[in-house]
C-alpha atoms as a PDB file:
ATOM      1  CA  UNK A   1       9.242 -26.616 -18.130  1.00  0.00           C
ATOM      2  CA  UNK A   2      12.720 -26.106 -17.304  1.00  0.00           C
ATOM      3  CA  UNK A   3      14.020 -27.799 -20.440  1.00  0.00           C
ATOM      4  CA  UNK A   4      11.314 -26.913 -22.576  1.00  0.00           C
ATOM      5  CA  UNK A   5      12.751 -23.193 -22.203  1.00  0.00           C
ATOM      6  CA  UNK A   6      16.247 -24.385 -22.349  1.00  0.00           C
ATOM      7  CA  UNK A   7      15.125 -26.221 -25.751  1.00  0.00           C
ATOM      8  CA  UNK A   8      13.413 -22.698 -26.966  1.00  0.00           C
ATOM      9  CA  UNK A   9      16.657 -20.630 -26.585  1.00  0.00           C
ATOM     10  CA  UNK A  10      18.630 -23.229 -28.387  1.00  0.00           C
ATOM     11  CA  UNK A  11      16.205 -23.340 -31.066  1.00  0.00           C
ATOM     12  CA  UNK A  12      15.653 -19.473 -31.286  1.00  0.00           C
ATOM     13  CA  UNK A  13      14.879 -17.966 -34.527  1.00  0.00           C
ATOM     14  CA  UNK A  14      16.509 -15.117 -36.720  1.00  0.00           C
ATOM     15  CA  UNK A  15      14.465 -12.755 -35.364  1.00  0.00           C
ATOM     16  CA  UNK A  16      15.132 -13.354 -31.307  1.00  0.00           C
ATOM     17  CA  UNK A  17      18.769 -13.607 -32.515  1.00  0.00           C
ATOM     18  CA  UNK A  18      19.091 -10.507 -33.919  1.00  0.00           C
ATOM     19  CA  UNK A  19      16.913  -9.381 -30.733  1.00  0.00           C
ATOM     20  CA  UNK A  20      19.900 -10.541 -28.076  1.00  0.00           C
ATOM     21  CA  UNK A  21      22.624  -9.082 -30.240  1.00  0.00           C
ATOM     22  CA  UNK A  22      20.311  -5.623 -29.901  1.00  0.00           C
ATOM     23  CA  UNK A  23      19.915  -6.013 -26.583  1.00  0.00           C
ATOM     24  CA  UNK A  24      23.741  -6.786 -25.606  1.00  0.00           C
ATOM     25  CA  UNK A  25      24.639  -4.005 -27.541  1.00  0.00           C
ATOM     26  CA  UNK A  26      22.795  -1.685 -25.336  1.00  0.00           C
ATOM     27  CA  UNK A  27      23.861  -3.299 -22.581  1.00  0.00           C
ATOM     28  CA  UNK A  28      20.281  -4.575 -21.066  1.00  0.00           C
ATOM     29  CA  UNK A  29      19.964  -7.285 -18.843  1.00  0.00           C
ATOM     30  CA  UNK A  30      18.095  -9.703 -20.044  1.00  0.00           C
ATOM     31  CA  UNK A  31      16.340 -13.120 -19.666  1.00  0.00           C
ATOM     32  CA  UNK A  32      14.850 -14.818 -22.467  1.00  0.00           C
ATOM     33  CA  UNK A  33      12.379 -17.670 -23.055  1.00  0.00           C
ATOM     34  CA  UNK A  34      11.789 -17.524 -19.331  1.00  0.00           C
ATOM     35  CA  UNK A  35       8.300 -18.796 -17.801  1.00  0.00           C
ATOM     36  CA  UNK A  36       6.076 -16.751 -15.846  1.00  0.00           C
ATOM     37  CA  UNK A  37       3.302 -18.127 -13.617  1.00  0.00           C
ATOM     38  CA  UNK A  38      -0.063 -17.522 -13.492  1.00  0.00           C
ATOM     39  CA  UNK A  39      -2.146 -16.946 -10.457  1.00  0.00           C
ATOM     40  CA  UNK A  40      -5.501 -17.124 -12.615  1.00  0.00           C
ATOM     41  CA  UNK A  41      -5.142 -20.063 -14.294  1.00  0.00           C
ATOM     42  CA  UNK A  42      -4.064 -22.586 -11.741  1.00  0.00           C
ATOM     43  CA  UNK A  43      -0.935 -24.571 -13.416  1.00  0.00           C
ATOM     44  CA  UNK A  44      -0.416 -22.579 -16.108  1.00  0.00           C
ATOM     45  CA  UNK A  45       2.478 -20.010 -17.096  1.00  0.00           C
ATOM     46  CA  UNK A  46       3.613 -18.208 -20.314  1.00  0.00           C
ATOM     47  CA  UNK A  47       6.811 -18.403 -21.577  1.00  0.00           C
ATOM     48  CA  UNK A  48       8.206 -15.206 -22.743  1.00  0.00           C
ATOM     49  CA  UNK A  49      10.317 -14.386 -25.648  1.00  0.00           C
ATOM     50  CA  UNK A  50      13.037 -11.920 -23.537  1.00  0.00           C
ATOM     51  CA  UNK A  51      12.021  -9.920 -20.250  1.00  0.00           C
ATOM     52  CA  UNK A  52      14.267  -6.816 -18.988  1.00  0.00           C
ATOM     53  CA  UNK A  53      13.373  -7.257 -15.205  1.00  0.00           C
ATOM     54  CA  UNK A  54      14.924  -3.763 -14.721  1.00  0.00           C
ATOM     55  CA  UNK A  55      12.273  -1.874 -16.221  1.00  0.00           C
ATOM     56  CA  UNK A  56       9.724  -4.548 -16.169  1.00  0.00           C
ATOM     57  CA  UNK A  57       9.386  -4.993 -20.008  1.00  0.00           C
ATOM     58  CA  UNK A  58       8.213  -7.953 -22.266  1.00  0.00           C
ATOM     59  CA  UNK A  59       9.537  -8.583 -25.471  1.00  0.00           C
ATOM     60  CA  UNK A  60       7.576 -10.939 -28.098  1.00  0.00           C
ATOM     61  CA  UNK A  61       9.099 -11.525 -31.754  1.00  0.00           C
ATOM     62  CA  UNK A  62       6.162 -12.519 -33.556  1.00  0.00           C
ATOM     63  CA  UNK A  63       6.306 -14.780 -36.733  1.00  0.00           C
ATOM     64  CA  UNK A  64       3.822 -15.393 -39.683  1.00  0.00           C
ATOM     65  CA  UNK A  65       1.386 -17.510 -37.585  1.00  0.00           C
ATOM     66  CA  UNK A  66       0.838 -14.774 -34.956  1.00  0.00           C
ATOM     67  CA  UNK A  67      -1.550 -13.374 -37.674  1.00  0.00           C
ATOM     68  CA  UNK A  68      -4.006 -16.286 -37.399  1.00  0.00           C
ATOM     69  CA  UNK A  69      -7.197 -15.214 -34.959  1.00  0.00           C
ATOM     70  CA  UNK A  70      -6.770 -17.362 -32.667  1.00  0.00           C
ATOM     71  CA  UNK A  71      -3.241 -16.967 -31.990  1.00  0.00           C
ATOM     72  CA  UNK A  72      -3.904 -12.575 -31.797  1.00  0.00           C
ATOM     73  CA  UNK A  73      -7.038 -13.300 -29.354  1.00  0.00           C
ATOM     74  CA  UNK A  74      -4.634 -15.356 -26.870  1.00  0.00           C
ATOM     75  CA  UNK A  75      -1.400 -12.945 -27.323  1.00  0.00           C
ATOM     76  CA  UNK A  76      -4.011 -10.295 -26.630  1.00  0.00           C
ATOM     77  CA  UNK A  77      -4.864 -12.366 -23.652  1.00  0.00           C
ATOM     78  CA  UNK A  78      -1.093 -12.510 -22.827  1.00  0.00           C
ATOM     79  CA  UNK A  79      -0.725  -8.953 -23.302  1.00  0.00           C
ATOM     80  CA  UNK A  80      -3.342  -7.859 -20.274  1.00  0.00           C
ATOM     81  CA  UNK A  81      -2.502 -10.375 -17.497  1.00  0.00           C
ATOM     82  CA  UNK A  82       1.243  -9.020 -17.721  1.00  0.00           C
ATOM     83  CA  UNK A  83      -0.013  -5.301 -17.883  1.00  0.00           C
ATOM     84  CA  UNK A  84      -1.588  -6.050 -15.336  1.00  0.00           C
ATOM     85  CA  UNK A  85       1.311  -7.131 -13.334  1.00  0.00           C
ATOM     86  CA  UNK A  86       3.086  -3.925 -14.683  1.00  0.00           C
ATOM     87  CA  UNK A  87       4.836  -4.672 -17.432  1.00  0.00           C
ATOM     88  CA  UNK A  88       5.517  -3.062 -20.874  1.00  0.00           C
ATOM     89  CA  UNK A  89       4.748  -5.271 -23.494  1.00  0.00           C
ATOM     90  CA  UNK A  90       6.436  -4.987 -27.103  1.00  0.00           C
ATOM     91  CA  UNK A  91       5.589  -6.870 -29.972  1.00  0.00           C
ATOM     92  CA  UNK A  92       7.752  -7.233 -32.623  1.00  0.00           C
ATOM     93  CA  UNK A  93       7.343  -8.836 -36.540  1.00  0.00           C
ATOM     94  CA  UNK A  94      10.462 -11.186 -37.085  1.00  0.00           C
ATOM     95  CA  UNK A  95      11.049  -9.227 -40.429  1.00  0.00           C
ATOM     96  CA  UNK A  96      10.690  -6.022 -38.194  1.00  0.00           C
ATOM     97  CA  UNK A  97      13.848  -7.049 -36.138  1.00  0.00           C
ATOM     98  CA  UNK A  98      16.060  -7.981 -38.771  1.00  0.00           C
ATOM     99  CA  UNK A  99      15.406  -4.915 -40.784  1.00  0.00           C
ATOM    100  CA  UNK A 100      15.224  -1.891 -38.487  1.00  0.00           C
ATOM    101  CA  UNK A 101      17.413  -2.975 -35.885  1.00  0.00           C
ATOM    102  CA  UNK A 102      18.414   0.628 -34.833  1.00  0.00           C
ATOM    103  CA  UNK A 103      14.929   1.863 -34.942  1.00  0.00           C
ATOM    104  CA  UNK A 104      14.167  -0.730 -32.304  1.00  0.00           C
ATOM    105  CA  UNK A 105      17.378   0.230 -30.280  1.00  0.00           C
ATOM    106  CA  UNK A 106      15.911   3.858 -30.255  1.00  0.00           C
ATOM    107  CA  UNK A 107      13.149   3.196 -29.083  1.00  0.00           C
ATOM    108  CA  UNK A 108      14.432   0.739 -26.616  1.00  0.00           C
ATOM    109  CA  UNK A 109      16.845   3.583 -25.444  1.00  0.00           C
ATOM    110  CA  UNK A 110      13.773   6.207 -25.168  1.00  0.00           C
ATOM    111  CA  UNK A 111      11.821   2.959 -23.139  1.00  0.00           C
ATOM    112  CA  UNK A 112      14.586   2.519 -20.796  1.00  0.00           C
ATOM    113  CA  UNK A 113      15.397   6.365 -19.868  1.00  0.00           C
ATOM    114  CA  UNK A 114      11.384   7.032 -19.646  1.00  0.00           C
ATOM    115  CA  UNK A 115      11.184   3.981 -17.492  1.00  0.00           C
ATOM    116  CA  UNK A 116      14.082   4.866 -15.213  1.00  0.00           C
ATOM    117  CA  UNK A 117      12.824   7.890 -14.604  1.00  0.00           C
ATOM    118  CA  UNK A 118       9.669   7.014 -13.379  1.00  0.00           C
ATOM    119  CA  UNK A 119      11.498   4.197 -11.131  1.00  0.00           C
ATOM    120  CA  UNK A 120      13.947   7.159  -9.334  1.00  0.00           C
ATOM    121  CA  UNK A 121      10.679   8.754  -8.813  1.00  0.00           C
ATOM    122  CA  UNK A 122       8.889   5.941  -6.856  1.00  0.00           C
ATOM    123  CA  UNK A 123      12.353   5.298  -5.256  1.00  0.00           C
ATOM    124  CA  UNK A 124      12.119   8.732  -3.947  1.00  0.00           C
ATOM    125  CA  UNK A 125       8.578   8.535  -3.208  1.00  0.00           C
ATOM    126  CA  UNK A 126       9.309   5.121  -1.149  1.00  0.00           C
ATOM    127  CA  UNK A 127      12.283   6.818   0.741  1.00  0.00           C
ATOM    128  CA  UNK A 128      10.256   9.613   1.369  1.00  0.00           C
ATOM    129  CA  UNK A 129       8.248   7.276   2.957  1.00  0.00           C
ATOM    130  CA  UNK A 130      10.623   5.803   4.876  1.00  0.00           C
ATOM    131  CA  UNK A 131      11.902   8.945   6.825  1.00  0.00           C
ATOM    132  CA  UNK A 132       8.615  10.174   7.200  1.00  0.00           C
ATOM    133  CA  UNK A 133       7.846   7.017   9.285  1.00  0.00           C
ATOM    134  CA  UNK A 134      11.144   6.850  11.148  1.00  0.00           C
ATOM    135  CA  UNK A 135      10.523  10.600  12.211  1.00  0.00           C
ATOM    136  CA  UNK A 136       6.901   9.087  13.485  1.00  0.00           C
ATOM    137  CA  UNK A 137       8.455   6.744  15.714  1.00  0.00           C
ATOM    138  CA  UNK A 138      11.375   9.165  17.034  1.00  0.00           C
ATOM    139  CA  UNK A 139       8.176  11.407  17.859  1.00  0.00           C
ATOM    140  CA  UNK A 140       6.484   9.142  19.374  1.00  0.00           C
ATOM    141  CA  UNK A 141       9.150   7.963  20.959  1.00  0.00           C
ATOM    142  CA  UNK A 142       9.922  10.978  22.544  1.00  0.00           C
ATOM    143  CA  UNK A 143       6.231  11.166  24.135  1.00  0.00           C
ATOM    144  CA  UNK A 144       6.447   7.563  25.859  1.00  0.00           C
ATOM    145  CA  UNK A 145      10.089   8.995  27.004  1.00  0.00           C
ATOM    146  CA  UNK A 146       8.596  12.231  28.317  1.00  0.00           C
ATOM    147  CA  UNK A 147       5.440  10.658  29.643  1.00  0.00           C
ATOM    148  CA  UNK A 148       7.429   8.096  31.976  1.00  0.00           C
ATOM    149  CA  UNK A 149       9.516  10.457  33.287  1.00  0.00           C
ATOM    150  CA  UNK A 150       6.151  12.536  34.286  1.00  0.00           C
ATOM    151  CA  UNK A 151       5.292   9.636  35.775  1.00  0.00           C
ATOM    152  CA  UNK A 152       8.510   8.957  37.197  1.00  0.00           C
ATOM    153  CA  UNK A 153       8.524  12.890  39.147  1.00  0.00           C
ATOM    154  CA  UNK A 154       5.185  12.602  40.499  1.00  0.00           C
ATOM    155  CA  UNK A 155       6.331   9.669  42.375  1.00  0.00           C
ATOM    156  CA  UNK A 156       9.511  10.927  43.431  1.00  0.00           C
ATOM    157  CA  UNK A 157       7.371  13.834  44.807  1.00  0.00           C
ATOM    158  CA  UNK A 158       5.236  11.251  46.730  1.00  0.00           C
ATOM    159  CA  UNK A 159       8.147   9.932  48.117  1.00  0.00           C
ATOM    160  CA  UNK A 160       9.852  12.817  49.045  1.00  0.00           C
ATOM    161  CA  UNK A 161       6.546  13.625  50.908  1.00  0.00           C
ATOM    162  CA  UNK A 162       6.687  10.549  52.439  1.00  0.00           C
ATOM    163  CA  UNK A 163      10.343  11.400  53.837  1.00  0.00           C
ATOM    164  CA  UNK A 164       9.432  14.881  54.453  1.00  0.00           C
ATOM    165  CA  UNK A 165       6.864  13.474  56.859  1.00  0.00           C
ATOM    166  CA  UNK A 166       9.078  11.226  58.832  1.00  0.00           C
ATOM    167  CA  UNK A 167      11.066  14.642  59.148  1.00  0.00           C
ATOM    168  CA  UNK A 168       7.708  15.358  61.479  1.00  0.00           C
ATOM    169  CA  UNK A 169       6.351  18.433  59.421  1.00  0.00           C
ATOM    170  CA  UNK A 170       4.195  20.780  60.929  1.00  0.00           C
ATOM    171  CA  UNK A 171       0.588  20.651  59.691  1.00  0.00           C
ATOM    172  CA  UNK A 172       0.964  23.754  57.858  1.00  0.00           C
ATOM    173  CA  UNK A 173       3.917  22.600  55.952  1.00  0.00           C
ATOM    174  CA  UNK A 174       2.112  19.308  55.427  1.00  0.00           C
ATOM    175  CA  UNK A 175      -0.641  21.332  53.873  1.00  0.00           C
ATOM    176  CA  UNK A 176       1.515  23.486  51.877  1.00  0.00           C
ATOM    177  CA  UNK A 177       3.162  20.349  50.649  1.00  0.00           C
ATOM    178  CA  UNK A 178       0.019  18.273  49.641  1.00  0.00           C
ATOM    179  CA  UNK A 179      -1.117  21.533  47.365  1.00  0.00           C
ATOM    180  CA  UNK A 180       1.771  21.252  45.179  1.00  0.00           C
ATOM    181  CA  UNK A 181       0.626  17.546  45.147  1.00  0.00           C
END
């Protein structure tokens, strides 16, 4: 598998060319021809065209036999299982990418800011989280603390009885002294 993908990035056509010079122009990081794995079917992965693991987006450059049935029905197939996994999936015509190359970095631009966006959000919402838990256990905590040293006084007092009585207390003060107990 390993050199089948290193044999489909030599081999790359015009299209998924033009696609890396778009995408190092805008600075993405990028992988391309790189195999994903599939829980579903047992074995099997898909090899995708380029993948911007930042903000988990697919990028296929499709050529003239991507119009044949069969080949739609399984890209369509493709398409859901990495939805599913949360990923954006863009499909793009070879002639597409080597005629409207700054339409596609436009909307590649509007992808990535939209995308960021909604990733400092569930940052936030994560960190957010993270205090709110951390100011759970501080609080609780706190409780175990103040509950031991409860515990902690009421025997002191039983032992300060206990001295108290070897003082030879009268019975009243004994009394008095076994109230507050």
């Amino acid at each position: 598998m390993g050199k089948y993908s290193k044999r489909m990035r030599k081999n790359m056509t015009k299209g998924e060319k033009a696609m890396c010079s778009i995408l190092e122009s805008l600075g993405f990081r990028y992988k391309s021809q790189e195999p994903y794995f599939t829980e579903s079917n047992i074995g099997g992965f898909y090899i995708v065209d380029f993948v911007i693991p930042h903000i988990k987006t697919i990028i296929e450059i499709d050529g003239e036999h991507h119009k044949r049935v069969e080949q739609l029905i399984y890209d369509d197939r493709r398409d859901r299982f990495f939805q599913k996994e949360g990923f954006t999936v863009l499909r793009y015509l070879n002639e597409r990418v080597l005629n409207n190359k700054e339409d596609i970095k436009a909307q590649l631009l509007r992808l990535n800011l939209e995308k960021s966006r909604i990733v400092e959000s569930e940052k936030k919402q994560v960190d957010k989280k993270k205090i709110n838990e951390e100011r759970r256990k501080k609080k609780e905590e706190k409780q175990k603390k103040h509950k031991e040293k409860k515990s902690l006084s009421k025997q002191d007092d039983k032992e300060n009885w206990k001295w108290k009585t070897k003082k030879k207390l009268s019975p009243r003060e004994l009394i008095r002294h076994r109230k507050k107990i």
